[in-house]
N, C-alpha and C. Protein backbone atom coordinates (compact mmCIF):
# COMPACT_ATOMS: atom_id res chain seq x y z
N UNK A 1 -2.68 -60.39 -19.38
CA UNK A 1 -1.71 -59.55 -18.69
C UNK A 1 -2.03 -59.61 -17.21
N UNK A 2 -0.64 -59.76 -16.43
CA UNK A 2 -1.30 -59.83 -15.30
C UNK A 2 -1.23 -58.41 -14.39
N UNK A 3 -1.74 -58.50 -13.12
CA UNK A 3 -1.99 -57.34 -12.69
C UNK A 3 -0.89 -56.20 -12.08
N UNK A 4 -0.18 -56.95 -11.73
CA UNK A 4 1.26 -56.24 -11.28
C UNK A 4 1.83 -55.66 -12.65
N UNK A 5 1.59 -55.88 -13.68
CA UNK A 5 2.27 -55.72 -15.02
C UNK A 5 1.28 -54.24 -15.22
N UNK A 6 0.47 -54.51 -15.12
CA UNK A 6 -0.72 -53.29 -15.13
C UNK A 6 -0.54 -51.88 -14.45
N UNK A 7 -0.52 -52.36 -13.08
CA UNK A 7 0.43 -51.51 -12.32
C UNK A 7 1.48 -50.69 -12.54
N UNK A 8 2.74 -51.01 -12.85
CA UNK A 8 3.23 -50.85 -13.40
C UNK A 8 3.54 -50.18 -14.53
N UNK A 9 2.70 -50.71 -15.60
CA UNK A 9 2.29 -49.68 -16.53
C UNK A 9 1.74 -48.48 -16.46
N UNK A 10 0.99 -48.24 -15.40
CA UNK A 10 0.39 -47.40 -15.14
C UNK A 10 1.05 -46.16 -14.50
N UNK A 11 1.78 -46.95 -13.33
CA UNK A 11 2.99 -45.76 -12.93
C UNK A 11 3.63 -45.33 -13.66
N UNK A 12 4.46 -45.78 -14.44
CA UNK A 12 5.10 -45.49 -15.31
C UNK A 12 4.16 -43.93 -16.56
N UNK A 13 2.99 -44.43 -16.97
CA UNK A 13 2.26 -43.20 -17.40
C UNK A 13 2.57 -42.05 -16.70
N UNK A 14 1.77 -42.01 -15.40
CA UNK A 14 2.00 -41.09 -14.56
C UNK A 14 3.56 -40.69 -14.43
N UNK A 15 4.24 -40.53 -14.22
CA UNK A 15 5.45 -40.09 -14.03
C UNK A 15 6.04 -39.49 -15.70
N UNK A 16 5.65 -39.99 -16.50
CA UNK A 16 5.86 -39.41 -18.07
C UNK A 16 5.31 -38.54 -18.44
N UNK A 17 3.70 -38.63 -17.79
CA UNK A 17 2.43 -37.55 -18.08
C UNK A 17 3.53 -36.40 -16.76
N UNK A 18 3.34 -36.44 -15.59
CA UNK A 18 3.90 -35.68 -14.55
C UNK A 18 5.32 -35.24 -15.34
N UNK A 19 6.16 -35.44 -15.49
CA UNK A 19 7.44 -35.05 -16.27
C UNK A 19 7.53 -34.81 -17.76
N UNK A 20 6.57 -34.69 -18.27
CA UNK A 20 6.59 -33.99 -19.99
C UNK A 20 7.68 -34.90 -20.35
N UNK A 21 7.73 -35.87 -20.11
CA UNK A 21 8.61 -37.02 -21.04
C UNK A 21 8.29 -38.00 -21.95
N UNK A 22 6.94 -37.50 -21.69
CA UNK A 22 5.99 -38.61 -23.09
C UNK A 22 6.31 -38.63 -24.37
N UNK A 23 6.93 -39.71 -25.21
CA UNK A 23 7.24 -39.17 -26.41
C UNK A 23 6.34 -39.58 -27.57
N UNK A 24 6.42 -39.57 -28.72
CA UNK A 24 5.40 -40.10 -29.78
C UNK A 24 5.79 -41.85 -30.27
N UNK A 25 7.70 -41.84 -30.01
CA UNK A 25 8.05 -43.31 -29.92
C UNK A 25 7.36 -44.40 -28.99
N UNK A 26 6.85 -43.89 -27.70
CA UNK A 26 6.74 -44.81 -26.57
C UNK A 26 5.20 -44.46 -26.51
N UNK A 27 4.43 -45.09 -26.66
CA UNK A 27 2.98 -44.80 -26.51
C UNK A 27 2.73 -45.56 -25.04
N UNK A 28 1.80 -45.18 -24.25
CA UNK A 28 1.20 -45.57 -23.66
C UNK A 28 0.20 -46.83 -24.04
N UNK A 29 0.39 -48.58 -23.28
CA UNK A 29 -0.66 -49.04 -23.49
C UNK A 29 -1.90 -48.55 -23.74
N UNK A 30 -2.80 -49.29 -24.50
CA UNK A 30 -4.11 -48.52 -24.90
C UNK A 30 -4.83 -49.22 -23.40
N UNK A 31 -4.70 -50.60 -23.05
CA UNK A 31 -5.30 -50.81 -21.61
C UNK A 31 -5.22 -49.83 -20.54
N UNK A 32 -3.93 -48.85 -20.49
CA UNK A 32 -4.04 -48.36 -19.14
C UNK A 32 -4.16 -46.87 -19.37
N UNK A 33 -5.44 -46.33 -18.69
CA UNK A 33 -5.59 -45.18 -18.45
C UNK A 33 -5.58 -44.21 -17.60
N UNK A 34 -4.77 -43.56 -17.14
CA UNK A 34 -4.63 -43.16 -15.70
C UNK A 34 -4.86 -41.78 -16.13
N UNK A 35 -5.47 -41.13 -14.62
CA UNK A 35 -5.44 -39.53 -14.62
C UNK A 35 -4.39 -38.95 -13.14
N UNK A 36 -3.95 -37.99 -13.52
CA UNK A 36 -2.98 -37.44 -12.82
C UNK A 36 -3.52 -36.10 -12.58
N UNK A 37 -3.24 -36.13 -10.92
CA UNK A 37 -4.27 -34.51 -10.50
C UNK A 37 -2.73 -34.03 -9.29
N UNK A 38 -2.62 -32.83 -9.73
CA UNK A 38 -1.65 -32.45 -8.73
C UNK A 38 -1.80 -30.83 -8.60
N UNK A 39 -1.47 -30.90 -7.01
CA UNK A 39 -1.71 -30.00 -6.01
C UNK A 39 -0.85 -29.14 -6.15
N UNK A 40 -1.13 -27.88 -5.85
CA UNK A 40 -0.05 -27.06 -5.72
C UNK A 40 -0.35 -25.29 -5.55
N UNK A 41 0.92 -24.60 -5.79
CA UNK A 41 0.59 -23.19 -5.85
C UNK A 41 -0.75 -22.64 -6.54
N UNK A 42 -1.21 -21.52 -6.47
CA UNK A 42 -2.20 -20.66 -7.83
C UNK A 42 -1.38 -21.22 -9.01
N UNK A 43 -1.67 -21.00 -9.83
CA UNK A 43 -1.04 -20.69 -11.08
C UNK A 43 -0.47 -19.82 -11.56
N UNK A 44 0.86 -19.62 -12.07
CA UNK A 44 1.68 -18.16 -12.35
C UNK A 44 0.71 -17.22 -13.17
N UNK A 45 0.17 -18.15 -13.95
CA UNK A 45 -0.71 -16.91 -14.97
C UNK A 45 -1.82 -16.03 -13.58
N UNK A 46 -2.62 -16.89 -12.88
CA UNK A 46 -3.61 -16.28 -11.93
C UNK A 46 -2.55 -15.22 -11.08
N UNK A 47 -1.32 -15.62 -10.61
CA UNK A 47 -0.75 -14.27 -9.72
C UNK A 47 -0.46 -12.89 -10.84
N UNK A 48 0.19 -13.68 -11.93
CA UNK A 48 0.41 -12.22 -12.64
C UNK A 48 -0.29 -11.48 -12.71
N UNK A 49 -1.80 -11.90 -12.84
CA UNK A 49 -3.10 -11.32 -13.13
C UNK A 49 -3.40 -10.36 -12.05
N UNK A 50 -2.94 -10.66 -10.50
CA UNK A 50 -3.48 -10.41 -9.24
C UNK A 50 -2.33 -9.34 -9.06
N UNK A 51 -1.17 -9.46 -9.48
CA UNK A 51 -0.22 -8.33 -9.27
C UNK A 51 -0.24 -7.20 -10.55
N UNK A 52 -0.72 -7.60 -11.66
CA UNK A 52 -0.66 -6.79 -12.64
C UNK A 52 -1.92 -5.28 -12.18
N UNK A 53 -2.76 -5.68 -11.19
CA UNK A 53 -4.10 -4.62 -11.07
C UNK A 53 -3.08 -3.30 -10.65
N UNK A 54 -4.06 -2.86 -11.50
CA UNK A 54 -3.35 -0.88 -11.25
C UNK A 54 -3.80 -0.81 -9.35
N UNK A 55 -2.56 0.08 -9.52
CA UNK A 55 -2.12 0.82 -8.47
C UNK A 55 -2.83 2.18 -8.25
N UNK A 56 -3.74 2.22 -7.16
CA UNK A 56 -4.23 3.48 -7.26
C UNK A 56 -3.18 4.76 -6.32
N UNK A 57 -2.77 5.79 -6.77
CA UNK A 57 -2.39 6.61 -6.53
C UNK A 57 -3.01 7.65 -5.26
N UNK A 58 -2.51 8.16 -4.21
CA UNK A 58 -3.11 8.38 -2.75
C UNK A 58 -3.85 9.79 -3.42
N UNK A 59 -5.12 10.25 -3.06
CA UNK A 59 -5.52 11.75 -3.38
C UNK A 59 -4.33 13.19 -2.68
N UNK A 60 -4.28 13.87 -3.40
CA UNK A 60 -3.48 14.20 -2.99
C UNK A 60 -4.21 16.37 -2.31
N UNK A 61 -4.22 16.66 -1.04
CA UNK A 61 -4.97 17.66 -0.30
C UNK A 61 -4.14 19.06 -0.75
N UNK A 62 -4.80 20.01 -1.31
CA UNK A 62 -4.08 21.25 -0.88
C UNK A 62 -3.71 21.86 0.27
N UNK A 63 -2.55 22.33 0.69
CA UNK A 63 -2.52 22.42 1.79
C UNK A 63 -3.22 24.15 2.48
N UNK A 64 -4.22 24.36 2.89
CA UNK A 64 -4.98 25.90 2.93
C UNK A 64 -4.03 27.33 3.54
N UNK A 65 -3.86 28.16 3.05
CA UNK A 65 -3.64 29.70 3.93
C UNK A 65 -3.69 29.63 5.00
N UNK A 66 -3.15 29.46 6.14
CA UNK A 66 -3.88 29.90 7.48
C UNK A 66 -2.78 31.04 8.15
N UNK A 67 -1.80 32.06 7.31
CA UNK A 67 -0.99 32.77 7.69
C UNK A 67 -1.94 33.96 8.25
N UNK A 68 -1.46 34.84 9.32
CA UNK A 68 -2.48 35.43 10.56
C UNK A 68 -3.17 34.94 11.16
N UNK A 69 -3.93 33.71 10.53
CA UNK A 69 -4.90 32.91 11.49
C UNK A 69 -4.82 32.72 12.89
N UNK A 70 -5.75 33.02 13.91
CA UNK A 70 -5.38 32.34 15.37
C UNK A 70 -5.01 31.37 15.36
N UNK A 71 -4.25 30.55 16.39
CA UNK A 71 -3.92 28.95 16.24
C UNK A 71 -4.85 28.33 16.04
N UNK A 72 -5.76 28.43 16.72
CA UNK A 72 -7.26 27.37 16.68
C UNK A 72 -7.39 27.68 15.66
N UNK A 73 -7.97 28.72 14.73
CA UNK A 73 -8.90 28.66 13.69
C UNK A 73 -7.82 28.09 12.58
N UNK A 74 -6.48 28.13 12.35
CA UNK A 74 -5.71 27.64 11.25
C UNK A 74 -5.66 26.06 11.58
N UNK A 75 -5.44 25.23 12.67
CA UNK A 75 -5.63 24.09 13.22
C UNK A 75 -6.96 23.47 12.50
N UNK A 76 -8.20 24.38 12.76
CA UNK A 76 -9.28 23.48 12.46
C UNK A 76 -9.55 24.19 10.82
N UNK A 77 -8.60 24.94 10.03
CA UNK A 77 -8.59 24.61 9.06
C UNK A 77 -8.19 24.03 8.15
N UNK A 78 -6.78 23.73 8.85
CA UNK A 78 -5.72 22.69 8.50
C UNK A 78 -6.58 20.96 8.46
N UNK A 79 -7.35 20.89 9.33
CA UNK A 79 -7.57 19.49 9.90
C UNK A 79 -9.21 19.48 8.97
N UNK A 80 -9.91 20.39 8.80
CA UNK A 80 -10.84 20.44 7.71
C UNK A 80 -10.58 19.93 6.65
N UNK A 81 -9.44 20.52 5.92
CA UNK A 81 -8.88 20.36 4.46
C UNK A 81 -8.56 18.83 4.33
N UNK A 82 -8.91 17.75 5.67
CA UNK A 82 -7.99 16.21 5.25
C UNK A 82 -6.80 16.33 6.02
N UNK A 83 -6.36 17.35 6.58
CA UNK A 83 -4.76 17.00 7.70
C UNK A 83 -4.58 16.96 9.05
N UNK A 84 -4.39 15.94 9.43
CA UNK A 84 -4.82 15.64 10.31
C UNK A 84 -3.67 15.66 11.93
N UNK A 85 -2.00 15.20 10.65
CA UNK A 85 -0.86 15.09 11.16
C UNK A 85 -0.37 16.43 11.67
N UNK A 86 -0.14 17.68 13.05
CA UNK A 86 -0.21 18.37 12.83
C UNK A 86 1.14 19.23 13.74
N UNK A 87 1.98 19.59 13.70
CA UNK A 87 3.14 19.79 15.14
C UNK A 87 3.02 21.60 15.03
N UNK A 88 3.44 21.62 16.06
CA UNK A 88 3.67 23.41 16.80
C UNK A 88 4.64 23.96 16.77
N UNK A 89 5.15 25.15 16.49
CA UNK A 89 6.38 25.53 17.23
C UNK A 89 6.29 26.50 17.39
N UNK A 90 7.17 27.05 18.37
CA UNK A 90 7.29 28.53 18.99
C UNK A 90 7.71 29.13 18.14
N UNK A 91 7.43 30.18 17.56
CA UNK A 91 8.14 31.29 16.28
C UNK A 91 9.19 31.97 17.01
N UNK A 92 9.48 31.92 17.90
CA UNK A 92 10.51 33.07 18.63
C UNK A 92 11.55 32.00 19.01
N UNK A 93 11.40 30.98 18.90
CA UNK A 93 12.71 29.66 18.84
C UNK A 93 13.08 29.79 20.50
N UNK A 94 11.38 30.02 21.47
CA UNK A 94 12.01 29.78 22.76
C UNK A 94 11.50 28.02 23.00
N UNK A 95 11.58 27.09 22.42
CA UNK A 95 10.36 25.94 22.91
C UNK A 95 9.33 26.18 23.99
N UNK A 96 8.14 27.53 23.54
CA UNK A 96 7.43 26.95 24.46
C UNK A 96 6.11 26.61 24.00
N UNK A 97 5.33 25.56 24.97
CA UNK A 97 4.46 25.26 24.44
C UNK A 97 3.19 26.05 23.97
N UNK A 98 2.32 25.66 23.29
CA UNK A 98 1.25 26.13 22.42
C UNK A 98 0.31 25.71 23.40
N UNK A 99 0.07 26.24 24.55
CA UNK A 99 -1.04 25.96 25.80
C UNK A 99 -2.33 25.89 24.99
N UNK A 100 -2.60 27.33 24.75
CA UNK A 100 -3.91 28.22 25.22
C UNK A 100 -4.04 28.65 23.74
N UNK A 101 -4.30 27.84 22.68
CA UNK A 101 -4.19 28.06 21.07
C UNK A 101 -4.73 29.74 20.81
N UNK A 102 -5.74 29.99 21.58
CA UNK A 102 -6.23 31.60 20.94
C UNK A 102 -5.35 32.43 21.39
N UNK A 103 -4.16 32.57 22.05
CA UNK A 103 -3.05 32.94 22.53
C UNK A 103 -2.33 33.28 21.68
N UNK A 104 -2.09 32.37 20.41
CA UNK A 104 -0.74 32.37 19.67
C UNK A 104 -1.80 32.84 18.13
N UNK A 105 -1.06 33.39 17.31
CA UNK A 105 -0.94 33.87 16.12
C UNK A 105 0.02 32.96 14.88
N UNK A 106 -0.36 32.69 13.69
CA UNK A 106 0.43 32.05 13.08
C UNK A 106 1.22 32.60 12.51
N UNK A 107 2.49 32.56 12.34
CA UNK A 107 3.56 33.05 11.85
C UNK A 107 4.42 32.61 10.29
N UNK A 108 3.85 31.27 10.22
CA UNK A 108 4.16 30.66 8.89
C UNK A 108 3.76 28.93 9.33
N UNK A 109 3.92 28.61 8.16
CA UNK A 109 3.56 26.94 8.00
C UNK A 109 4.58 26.35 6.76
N UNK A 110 4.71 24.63 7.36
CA UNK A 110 5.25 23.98 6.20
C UNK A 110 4.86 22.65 6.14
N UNK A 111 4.77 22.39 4.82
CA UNK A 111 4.60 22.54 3.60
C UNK A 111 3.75 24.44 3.23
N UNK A 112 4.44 25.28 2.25
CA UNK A 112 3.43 26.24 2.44
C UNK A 112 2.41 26.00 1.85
N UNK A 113 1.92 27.14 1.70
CA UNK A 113 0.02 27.38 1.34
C UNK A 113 -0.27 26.56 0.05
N UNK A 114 -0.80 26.17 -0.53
CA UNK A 114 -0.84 25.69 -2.30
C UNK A 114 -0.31 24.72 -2.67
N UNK A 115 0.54 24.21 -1.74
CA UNK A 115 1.34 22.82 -1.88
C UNK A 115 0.36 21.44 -1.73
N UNK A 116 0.55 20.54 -3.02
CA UNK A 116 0.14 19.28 -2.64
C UNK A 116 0.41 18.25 -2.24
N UNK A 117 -0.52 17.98 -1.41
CA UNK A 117 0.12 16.79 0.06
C UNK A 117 -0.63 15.39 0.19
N UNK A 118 0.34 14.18 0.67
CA UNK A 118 -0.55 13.12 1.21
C UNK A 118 -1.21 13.46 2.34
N UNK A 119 -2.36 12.86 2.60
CA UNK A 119 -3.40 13.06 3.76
C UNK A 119 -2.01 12.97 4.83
N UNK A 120 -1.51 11.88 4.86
CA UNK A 120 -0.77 11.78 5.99
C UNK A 120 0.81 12.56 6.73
N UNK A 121 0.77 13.62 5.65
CA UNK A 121 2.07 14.22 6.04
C UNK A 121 1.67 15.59 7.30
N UNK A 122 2.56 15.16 7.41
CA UNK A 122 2.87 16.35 8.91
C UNK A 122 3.09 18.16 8.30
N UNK A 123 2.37 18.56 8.73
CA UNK A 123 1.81 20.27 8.81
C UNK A 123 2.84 20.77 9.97
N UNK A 124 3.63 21.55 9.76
CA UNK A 124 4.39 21.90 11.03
C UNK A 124 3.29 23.82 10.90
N UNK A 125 2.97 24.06 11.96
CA UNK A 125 2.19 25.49 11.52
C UNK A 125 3.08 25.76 13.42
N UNK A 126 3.54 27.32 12.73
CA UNK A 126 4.77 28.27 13.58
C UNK A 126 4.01 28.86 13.75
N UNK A 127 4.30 29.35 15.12
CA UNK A 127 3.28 30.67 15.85
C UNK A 127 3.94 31.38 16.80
N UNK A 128 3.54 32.54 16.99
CA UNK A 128 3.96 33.34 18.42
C UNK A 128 2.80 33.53 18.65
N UNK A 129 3.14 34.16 20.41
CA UNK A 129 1.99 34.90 20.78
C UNK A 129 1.46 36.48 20.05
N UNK A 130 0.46 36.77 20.82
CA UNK A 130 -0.25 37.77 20.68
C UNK A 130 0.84 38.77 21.44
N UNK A 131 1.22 38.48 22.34
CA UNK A 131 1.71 39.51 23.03
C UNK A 131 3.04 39.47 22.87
N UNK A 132 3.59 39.03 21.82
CA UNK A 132 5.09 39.16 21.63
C UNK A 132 5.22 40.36 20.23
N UNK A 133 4.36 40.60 20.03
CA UNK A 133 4.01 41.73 19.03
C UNK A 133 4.32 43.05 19.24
């Protein structure tokens, strides 16, 4: 046999082995043995595997009492408990700012007291002053 014939034969494997077209009618010469290595993605089974891992679920913080609290002390109990996200507002619906925190008194909060929260949600805690009393 000559060598181009060999060749030949050989490609031909490869492309039958590569295309699942090999049948039990058409055997492969017993002379030619070729191996076929091909490149490519992971393997579907390895991603399923990598997407199938549980999902862990975020802890989830109670959110603490701080109704009467001074601003400061409900702030740094708010931010104790894991919360970190935290906004102000004037209880008397004038926008003004929350300067001088031992100033103001808390008036209510939201999410309220007992509620469970992601670390990352926003605490709105309402206040007036002391001297709007």
């Amino acid at each position: 046999m000559n060598r181009s014939h060999v060749r030949a034969t050989a490609g031909a494997v490869a492309v039958l082995a590569v295309t699942g077209a090999c049948t039990a009618q058409a055997p492969a010469p017993p002379q030619a043995e070729v191996t076929v290595t091909v490149a490519g993605p992971p393997s579907t089974r390895n991603v399923a595997r990598a997407s199938a891992a549980p999902v862990s679920k975020p802890q989830l913080i109670e959110v603490p009492d701080v109704a009467g609290m001074n601003h400061q002390q409900a702030q740094d109990t708010i931010q104790a408990a894991g919360l970190h996200n935290l906004r102000e507002v004037d209880g008397k619906g004038l926008g003004r700012p929350l300067l001088v925190d031992r100033d103001w008194v808390q008036a209510g909060q939201d999410p309220p007291a007992g509620a469970k929260v992601a670390a990352d949600t926003t605490i709105t805690l309402t206040a007036t002053m002391y001297s709007d009393h």
